[in-house]
N, C-alpha and C. Protein backbone atom coordinates (compact mmCIF):
# COMPACT_ATOMS: atom_id res chain seq x y z
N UNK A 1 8.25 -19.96 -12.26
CA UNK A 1 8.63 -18.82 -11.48
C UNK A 1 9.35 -19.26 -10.20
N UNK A 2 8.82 -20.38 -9.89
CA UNK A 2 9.77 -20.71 -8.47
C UNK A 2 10.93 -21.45 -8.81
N UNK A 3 11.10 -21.84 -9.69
CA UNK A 3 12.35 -22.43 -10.05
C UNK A 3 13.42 -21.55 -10.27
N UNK A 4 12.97 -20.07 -11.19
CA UNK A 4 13.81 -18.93 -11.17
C UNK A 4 14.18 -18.30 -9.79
N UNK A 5 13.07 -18.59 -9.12
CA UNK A 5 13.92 -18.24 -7.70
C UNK A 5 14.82 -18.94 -6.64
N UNK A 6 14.26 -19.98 -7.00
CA UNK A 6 15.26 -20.45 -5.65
C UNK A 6 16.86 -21.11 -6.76
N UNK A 7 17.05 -20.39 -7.83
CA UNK A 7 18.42 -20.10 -8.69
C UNK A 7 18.84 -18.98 -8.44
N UNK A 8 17.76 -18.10 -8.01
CA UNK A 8 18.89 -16.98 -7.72
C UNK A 8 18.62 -16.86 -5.74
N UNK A 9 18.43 -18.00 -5.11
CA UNK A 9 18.20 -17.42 -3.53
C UNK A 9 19.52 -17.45 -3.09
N UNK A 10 20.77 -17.68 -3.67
CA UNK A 10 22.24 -18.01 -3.27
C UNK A 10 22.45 -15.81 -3.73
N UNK A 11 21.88 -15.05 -4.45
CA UNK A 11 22.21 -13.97 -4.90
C UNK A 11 21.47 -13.24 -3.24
N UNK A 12 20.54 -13.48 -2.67
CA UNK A 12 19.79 -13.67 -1.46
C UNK A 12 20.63 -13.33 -0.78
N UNK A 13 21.17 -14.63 0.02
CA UNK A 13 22.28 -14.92 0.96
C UNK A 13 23.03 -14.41 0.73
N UNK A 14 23.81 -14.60 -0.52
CA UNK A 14 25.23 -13.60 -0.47
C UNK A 14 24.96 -11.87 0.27
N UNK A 15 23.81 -11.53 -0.33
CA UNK A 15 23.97 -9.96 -0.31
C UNK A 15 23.36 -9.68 1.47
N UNK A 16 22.48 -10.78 2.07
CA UNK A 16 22.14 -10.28 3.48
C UNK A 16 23.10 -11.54 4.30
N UNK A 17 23.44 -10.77 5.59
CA UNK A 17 23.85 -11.40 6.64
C UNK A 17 22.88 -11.63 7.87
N UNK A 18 22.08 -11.01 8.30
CA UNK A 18 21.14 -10.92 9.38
C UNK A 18 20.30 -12.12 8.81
N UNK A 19 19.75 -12.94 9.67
CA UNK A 19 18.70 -13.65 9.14
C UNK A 19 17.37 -13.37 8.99
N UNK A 20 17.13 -12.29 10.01
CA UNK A 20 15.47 -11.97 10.29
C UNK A 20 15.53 -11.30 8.81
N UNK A 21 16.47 -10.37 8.66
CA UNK A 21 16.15 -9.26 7.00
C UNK A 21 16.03 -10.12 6.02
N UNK A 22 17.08 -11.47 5.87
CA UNK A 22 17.00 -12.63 4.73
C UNK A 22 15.84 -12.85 4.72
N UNK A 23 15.00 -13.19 5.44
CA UNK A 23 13.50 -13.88 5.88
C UNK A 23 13.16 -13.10 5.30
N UNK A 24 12.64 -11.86 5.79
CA UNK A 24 11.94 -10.85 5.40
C UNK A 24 11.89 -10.03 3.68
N UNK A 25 13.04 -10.41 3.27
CA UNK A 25 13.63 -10.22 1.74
C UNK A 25 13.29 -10.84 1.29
N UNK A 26 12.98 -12.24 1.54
CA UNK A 26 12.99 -13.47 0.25
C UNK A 26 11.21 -13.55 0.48
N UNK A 27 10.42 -13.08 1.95
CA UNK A 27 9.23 -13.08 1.53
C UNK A 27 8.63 -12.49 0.61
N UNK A 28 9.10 -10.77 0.80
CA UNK A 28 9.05 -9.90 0.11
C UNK A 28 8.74 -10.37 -1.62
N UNK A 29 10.36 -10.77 -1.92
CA UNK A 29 10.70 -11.20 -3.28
C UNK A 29 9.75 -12.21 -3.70
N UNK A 30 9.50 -13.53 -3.18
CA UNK A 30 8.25 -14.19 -3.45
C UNK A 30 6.86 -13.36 -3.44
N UNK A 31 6.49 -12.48 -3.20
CA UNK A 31 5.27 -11.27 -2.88
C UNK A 31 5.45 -10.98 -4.21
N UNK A 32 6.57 -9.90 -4.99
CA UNK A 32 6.46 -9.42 -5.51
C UNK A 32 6.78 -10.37 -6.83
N UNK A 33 7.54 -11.17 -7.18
CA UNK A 33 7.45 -11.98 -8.32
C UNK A 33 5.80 -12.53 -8.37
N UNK A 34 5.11 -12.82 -7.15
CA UNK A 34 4.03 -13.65 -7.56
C UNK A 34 2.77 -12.80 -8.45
N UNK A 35 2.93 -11.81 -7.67
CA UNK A 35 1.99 -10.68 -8.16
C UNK A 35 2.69 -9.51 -9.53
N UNK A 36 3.28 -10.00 -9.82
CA UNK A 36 3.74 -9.63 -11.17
C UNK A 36 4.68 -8.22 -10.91
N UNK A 37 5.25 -7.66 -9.89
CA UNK A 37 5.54 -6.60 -10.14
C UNK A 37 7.60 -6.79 -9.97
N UNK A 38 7.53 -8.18 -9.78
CA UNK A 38 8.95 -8.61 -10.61
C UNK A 38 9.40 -9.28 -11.57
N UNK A 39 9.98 -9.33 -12.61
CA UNK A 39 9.73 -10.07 -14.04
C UNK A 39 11.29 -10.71 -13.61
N UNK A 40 11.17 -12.00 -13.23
CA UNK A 40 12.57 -12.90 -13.00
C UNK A 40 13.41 -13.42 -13.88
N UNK A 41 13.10 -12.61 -15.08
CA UNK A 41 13.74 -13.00 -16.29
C UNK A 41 14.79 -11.60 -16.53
N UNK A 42 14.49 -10.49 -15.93
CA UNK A 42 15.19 -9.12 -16.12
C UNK A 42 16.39 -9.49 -15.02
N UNK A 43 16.39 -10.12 -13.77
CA UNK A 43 17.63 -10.20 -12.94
C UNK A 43 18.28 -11.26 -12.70
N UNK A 44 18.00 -12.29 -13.53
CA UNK A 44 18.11 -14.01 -13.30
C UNK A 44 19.72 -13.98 -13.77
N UNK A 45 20.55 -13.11 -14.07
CA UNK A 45 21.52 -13.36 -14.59
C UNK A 45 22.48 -13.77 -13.16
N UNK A 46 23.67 -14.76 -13.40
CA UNK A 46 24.23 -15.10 -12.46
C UNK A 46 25.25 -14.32 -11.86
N UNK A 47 25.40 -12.37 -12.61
CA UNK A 47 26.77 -11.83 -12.68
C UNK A 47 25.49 -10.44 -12.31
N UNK A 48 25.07 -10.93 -11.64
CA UNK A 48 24.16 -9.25 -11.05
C UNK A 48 25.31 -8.62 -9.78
N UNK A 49 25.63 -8.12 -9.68
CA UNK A 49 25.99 -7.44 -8.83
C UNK A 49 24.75 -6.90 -7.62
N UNK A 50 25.50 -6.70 -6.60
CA UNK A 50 24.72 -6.23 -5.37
C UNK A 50 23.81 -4.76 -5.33
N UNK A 51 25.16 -3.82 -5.97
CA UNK A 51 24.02 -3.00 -6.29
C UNK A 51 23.03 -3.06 -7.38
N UNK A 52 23.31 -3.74 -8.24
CA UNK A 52 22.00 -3.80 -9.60
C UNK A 52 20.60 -4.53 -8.61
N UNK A 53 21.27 -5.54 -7.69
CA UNK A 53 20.33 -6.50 -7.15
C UNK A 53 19.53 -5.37 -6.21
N UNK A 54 19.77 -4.24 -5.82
CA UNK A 54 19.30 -3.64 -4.53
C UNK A 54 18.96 -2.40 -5.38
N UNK A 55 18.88 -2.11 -6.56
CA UNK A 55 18.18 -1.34 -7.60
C UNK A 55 16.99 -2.16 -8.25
N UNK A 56 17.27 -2.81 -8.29
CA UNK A 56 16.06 -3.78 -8.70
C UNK A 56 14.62 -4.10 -7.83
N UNK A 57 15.41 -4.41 -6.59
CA UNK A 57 14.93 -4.37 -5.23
C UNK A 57 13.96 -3.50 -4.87
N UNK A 58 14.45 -2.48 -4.71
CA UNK A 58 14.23 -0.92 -4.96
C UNK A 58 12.88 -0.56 -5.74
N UNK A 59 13.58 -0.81 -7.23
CA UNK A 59 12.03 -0.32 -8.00
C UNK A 59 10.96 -1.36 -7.94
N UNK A 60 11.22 -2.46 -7.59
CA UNK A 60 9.92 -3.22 -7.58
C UNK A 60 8.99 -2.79 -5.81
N UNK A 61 10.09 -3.05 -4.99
CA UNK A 61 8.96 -2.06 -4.22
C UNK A 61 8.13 -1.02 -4.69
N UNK A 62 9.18 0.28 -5.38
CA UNK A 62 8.51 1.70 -5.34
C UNK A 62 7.25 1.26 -6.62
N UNK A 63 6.97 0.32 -6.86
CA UNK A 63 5.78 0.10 -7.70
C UNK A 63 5.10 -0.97 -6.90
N UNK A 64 5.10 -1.61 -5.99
CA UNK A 64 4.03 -2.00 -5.11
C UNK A 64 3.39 -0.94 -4.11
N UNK A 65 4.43 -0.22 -3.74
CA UNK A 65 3.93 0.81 -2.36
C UNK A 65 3.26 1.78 -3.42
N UNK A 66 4.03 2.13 -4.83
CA UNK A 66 3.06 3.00 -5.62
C UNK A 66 1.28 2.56 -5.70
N UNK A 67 1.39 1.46 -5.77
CA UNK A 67 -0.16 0.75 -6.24
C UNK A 67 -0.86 0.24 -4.53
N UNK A 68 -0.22 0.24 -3.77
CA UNK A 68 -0.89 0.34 -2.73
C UNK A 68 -0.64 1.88 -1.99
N UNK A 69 -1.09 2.96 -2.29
CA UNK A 69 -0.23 4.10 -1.72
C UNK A 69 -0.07 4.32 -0.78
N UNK A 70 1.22 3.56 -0.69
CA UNK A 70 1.87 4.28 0.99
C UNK A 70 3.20 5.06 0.04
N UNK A 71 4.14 5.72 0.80
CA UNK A 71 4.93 6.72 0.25
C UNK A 71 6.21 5.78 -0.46
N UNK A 72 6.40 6.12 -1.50
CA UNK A 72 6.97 4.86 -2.44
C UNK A 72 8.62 5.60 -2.06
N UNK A 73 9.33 4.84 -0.97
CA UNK A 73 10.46 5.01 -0.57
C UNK A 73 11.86 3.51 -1.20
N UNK A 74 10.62 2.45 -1.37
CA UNK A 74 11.58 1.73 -2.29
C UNK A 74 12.38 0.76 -0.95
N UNK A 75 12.22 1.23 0.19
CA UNK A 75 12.51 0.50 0.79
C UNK A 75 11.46 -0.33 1.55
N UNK A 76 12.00 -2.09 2.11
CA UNK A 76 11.42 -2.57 2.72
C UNK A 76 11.00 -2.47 4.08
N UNK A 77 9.99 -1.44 4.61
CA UNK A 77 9.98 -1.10 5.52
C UNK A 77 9.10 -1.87 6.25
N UNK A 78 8.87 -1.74 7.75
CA UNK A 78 7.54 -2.60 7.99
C UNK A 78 6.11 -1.76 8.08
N UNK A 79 5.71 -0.76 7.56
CA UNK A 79 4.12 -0.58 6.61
C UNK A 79 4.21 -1.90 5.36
N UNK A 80 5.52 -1.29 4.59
CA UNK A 80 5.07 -2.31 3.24
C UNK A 80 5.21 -3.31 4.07
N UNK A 81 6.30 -4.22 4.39
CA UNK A 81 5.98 -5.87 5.09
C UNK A 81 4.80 -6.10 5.60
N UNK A 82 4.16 -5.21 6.47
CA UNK A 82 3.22 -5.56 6.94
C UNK A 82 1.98 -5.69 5.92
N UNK A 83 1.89 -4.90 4.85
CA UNK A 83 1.05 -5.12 3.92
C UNK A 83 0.86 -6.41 3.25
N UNK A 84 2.56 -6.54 2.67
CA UNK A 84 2.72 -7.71 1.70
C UNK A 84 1.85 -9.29 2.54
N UNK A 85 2.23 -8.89 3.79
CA UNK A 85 1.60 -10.16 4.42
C UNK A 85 0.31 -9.88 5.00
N UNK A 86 -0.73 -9.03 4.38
CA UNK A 86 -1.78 -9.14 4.83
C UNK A 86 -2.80 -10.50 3.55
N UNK A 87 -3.53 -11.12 4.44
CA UNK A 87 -4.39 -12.40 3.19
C UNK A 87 -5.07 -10.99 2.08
N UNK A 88 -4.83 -11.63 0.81
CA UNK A 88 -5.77 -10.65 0.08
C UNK A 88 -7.03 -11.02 -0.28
């Protein structure tokens, strides 16, 4: 699983410019691949486009914030960040 990611952390970078949001994205993305609610075999392709990547993005949040219920907006907000980084 970590090998699938850091193949696609160049899909990462390309799509953010800010660094604090990069940070905050790729924690995220490690959060949610680890705990199963991203399957890195559905976006590993090297020809994803930005929006498929930020649809993808998207629903794997709105199924973490679903299973932790806060209001499943799909975006990375800081309730969910702050969650993802609480010790479980």
């Amino acid at each position: 699983m970590t090998k699938t990611f850091l193949s696609l952390l160049p899909l990462i970078v390309i799509s953010f410019g800010n660094d604090l949001e990069l940070r905050e994205e790729t924690r995220a993305m490690i959060y949610l691949m680890r705990y199963g609610y991203v399957e890195p075999e559905k976006w590993s392709n090297a020809l994803v486009t930005q929006r498929q990547y930020t649809d993808f993005v998207g629903q794997a949040v709105m199924e973490f914030q679903s299973f932790a219920g806060l209001e499943q907006t799909g975006t990375l907000d800081n309730v969910t960040l702050d969650l993802m980084m609480t010790p479980r």
